[in-house]
PDB file of N, CA and C in Angstrom:
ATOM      1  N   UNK A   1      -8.725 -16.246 -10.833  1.00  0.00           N
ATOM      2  CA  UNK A   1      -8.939 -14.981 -11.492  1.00  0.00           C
ATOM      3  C   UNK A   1      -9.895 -15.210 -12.650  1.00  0.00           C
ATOM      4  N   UNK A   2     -10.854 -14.063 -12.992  1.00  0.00           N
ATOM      5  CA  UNK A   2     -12.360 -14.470 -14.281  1.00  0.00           C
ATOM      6  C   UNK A   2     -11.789 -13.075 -15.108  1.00  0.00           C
ATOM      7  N   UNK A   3     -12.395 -13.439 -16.345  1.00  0.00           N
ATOM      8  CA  UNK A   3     -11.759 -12.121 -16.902  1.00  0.00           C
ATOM      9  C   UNK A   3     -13.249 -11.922 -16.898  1.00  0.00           C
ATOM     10  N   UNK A   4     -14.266 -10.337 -16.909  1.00  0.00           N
ATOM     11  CA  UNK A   4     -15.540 -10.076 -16.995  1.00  0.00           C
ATOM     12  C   UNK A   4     -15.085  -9.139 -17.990  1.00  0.00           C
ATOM     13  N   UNK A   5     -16.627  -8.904 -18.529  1.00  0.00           N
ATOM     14  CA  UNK A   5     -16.355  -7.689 -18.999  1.00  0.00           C
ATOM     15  C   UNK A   5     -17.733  -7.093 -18.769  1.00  0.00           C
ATOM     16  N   UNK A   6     -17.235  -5.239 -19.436  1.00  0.00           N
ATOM     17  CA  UNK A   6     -18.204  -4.306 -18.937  1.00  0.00           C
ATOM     18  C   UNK A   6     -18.077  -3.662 -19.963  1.00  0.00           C
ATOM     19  N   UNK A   7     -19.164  -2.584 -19.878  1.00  0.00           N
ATOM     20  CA  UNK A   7     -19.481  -1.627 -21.013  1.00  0.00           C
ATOM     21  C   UNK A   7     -19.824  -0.415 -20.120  1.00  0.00           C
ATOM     22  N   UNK A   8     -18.522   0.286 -20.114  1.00  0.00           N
ATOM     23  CA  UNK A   8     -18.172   1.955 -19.901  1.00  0.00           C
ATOM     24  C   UNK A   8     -18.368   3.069 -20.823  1.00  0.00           C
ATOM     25  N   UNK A   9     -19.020   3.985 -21.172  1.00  0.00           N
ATOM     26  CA  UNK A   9     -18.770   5.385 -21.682  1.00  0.00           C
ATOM     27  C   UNK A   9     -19.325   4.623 -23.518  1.00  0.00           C
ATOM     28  N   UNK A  10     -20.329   3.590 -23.261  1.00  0.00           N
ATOM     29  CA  UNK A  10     -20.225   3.460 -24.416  1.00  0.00           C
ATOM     30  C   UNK A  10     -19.712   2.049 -25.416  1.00  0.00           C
ATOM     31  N   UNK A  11     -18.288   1.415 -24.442  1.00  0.00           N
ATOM     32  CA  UNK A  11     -17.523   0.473 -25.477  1.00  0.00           C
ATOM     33  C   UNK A  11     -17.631  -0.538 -24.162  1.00  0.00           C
ATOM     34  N   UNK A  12     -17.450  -1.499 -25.042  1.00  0.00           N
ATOM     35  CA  UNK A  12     -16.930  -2.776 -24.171  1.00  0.00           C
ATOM     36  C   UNK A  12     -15.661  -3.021 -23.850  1.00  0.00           C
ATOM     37  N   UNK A  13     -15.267  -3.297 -22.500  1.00  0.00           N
ATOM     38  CA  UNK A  13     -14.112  -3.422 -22.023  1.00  0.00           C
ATOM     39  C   UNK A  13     -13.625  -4.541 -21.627  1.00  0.00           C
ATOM     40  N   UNK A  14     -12.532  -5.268 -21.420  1.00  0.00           N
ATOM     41  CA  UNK A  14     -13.022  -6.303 -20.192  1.00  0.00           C
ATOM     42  C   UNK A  14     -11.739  -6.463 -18.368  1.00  0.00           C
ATOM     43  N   UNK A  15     -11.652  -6.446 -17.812  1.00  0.00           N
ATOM     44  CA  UNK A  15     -10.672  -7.001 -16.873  1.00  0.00           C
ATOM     45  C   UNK A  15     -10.685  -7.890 -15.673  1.00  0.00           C
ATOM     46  N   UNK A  16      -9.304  -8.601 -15.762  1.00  0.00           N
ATOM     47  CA  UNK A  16      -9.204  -9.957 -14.599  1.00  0.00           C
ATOM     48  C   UNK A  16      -9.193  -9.288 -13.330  1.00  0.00           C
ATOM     49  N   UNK A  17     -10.214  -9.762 -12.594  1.00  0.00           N
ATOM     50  CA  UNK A  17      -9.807  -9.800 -10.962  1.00  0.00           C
ATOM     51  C   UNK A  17      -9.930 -10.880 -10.132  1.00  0.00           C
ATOM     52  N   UNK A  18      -9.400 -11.240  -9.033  1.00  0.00           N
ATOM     53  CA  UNK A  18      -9.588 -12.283  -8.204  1.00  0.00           C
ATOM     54  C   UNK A  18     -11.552 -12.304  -7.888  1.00  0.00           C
ATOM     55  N   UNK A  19     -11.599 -12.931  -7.733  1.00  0.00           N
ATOM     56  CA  UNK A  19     -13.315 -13.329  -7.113  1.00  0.00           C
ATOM     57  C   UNK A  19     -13.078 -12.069  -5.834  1.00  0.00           C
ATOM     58  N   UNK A  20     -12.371 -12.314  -4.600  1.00  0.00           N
ATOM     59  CA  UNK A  20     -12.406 -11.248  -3.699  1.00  0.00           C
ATOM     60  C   UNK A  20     -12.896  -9.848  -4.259  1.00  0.00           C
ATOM     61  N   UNK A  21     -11.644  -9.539  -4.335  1.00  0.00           N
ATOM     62  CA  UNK A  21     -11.719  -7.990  -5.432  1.00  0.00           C
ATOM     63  C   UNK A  21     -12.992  -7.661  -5.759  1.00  0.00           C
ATOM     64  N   UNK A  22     -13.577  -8.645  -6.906  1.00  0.00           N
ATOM     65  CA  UNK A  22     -14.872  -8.332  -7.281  1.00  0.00           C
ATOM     66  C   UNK A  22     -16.065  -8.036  -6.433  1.00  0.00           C
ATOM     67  N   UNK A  23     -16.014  -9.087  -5.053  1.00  0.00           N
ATOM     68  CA  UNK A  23     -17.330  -9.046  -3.995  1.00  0.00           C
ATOM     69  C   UNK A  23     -17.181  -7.713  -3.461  1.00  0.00           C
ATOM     70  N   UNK A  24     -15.540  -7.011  -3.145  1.00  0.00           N
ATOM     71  CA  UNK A  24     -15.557  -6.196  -2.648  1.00  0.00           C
ATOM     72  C   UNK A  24     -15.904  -4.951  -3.255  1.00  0.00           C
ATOM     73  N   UNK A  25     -15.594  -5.336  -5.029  1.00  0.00           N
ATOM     74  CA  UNK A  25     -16.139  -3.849  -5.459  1.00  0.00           C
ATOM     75  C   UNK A  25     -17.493  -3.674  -5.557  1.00  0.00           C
ATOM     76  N   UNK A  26     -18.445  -4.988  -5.549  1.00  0.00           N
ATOM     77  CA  UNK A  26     -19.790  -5.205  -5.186  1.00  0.00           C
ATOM     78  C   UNK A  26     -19.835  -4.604  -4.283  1.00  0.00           C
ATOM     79  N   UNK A  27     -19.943  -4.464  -3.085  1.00  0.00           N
ATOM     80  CA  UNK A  27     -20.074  -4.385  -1.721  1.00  0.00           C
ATOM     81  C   UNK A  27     -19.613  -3.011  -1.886  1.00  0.00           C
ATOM     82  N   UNK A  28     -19.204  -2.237  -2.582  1.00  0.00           N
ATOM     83  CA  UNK A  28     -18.720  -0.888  -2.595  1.00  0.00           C
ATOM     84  C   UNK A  28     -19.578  -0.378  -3.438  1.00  0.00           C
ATOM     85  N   UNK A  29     -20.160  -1.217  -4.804  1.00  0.00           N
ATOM     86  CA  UNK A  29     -21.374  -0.470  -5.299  1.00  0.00           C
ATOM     87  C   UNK A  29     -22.500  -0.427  -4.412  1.00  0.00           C
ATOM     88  N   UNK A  30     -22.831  -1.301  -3.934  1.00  0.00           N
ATOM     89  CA  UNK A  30     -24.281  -1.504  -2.998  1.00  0.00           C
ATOM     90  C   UNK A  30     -24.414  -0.165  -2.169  1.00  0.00           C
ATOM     91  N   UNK A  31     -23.343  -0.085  -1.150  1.00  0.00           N
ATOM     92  CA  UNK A  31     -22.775   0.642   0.151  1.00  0.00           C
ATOM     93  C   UNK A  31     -23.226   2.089  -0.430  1.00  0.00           C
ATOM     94  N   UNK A  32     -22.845   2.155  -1.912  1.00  0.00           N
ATOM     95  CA  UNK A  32     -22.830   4.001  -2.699  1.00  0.00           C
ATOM     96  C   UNK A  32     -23.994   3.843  -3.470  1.00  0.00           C
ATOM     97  N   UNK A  33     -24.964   2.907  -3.972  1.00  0.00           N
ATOM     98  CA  UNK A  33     -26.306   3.014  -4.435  1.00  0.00           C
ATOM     99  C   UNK A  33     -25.842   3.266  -5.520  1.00  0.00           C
ATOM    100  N   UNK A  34     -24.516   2.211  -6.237  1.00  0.00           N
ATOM    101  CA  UNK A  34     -24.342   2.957  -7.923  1.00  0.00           C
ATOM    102  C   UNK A  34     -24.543   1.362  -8.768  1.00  0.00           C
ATOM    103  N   UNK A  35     -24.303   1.692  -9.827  1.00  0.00           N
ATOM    104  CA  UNK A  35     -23.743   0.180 -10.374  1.00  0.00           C
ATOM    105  C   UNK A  35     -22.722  -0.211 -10.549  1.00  0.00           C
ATOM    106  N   UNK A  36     -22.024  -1.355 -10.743  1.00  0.00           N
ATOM    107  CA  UNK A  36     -20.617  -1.801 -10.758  1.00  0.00           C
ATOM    108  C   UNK A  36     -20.351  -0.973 -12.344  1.00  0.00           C
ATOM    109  N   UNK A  37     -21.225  -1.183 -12.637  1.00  0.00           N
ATOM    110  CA  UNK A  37     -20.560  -0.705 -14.240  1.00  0.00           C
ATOM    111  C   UNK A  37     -20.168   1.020 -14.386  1.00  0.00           C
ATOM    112  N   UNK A  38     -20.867   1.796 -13.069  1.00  0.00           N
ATOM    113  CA  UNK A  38     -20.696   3.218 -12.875  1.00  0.00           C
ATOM    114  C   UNK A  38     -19.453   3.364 -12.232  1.00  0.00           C
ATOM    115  N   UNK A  39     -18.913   2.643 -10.766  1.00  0.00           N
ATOM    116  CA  UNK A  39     -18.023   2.299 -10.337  1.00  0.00           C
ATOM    117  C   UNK A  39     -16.642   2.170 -11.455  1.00  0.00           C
ATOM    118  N   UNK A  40     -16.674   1.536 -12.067  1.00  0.00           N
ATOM    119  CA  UNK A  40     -15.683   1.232 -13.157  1.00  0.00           C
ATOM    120  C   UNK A  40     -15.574   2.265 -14.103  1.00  0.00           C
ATOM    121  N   UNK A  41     -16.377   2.747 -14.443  1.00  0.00           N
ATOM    122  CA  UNK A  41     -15.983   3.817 -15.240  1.00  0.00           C
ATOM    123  C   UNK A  41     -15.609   4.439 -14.169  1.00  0.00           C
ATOM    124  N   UNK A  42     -16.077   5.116 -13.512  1.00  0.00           N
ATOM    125  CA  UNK A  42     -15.191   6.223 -12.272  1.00  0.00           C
ATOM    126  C   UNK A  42     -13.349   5.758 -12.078  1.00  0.00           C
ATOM    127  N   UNK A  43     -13.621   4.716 -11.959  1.00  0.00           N
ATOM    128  CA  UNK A  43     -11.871   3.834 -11.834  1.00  0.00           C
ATOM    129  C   UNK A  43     -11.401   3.963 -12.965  1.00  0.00           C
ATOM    130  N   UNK A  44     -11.923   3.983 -13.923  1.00  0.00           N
ATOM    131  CA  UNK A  44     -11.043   4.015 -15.553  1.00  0.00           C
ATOM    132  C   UNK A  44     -10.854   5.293 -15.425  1.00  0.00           C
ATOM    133  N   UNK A  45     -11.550   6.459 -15.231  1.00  0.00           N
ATOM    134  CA  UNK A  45     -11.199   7.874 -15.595  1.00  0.00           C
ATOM    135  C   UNK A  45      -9.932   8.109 -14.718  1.00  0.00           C
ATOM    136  N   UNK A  46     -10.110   7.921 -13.365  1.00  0.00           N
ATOM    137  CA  UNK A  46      -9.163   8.372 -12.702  1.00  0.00           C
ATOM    138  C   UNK A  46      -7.993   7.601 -12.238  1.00  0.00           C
ATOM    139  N   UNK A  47      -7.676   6.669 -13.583  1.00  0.00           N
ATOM    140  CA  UNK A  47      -6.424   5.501 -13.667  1.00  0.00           C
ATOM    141  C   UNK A  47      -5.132   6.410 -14.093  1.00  0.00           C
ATOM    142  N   UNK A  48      -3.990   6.159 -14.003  1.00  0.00           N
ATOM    143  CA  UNK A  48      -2.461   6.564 -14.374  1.00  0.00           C
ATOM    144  C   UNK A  48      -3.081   6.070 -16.108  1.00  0.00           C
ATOM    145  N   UNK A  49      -2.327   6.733 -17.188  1.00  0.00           N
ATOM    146  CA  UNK A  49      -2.243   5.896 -18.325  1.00  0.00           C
ATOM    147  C   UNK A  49      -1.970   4.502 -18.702  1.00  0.00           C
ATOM    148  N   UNK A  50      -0.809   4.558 -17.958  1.00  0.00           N
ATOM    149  CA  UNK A  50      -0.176   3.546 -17.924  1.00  0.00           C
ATOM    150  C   UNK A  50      -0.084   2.265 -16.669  1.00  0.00           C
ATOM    151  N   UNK A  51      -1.421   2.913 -16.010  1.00  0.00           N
ATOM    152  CA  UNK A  51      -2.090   1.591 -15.038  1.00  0.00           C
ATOM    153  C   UNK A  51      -3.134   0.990 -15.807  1.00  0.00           C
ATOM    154  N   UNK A  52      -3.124  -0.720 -15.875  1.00  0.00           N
ATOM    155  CA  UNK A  52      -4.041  -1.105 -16.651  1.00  0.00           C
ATOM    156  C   UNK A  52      -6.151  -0.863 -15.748  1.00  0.00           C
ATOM    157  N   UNK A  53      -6.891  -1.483 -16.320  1.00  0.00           N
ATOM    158  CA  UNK A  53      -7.976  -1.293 -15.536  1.00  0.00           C
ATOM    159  C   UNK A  53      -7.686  -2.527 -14.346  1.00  0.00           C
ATOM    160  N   UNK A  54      -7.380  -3.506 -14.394  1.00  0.00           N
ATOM    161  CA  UNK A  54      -7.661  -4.384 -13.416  1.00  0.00           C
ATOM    162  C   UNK A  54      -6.572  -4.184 -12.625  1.00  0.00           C
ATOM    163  N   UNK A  55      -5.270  -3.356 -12.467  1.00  0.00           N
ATOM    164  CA  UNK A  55      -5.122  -3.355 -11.613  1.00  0.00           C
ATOM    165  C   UNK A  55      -5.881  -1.590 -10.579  1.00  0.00           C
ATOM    166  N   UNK A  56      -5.950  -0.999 -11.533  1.00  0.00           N
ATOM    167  CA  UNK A  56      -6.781   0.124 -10.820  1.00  0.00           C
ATOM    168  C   UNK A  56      -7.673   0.008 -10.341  1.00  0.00           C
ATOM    169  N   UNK A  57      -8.327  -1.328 -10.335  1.00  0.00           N
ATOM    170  CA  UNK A  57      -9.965  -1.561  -9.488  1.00  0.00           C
ATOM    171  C   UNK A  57      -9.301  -2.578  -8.380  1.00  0.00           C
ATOM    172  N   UNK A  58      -7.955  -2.806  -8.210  1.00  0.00           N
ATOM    173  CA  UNK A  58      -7.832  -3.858  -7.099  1.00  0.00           C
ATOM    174  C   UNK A  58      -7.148  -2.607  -6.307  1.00  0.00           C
ATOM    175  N   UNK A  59      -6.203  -1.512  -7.118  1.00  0.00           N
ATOM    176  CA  UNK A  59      -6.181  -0.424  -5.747  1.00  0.00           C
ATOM    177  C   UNK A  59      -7.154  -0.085  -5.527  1.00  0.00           C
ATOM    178  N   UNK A  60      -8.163   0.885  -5.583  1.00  0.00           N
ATOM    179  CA  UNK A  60      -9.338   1.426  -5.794  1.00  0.00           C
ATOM    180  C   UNK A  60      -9.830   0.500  -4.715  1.00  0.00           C
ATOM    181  N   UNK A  61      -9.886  -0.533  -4.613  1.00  0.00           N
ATOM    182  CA  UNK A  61     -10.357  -1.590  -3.721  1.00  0.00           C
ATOM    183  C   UNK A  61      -9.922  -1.560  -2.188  1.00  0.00           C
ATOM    184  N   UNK A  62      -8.473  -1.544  -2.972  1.00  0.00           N
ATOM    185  CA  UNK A  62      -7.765  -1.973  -1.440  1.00  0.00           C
ATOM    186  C   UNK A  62      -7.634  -0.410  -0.490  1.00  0.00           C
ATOM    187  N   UNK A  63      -7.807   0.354  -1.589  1.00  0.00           N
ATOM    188  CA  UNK A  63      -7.794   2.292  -0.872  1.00  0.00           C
ATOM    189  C   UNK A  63      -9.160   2.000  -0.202  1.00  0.00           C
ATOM    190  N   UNK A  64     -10.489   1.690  -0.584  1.00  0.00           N
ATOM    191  CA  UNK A  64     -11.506   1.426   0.025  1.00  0.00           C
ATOM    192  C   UNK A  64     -11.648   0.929   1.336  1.00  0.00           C
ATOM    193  N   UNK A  65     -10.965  -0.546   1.872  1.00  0.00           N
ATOM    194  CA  UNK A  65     -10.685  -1.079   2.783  1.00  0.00           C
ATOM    195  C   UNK A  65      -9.517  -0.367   3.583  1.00  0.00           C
ATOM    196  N   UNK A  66      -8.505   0.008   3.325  1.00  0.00           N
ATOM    197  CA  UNK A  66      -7.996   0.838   4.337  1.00  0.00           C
ATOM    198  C   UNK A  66      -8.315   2.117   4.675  1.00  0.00           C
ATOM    199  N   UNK A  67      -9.321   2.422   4.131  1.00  0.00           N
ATOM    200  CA  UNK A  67     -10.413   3.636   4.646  1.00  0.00           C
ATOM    201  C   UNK A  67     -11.116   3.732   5.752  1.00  0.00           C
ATOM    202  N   UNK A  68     -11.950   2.388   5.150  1.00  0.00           N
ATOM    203  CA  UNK A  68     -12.683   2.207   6.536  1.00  0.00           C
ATOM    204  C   UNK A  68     -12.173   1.341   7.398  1.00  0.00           C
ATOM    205  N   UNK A  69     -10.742   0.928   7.224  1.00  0.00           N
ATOM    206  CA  UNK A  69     -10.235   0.130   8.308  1.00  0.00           C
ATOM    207  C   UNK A  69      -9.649   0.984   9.235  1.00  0.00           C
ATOM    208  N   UNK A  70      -9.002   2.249   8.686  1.00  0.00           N
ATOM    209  CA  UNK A  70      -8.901   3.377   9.588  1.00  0.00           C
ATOM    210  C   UNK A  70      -9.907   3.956  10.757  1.00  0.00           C
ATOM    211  N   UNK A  71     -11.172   3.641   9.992  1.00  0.00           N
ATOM    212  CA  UNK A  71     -12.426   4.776  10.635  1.00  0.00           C
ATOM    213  C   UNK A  71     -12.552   3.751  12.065  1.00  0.00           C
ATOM    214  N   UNK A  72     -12.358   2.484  11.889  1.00  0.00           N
ATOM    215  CA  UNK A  72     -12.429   1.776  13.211  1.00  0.00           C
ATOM    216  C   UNK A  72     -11.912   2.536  14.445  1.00  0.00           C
TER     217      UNK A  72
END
């Protein structure tokens, strides 16, 4: 797990994800023509309060993959 950080809406943030996680939220910016750092803010807005950010970008992730694991 790396802790990164990003700069959302303005402030610097930071959160741990596995290396996976991360390629995949790569691979989810590429796929939508955004930046990871646009991506993440989108995941911070539409987090529970009381979900931290890193785990809202590993659901966010894993909702991604069983999306299109469905569309198969």
């Amino acid at each position: 797990m790396k802790k990164r950080s990003v700069s959302i809406r303005g402030h610097r943030t930071s959160y741990s994800i596995e290396d996976a996680f991360q390629e995949e939220l790569n691979a989810i910016a590429l796929r939508e023509a955004k930046p990871v750092a646009r991506m993440i803010a989108r995941i911070d807005a539409a987090r529970q309060q009381d979900q931290n950010l890193s785990s809202a970008i590993r659901l966010f992730v894993l909702d991604d993959l069983r999306k299109r694991a469905r569309e198969i």
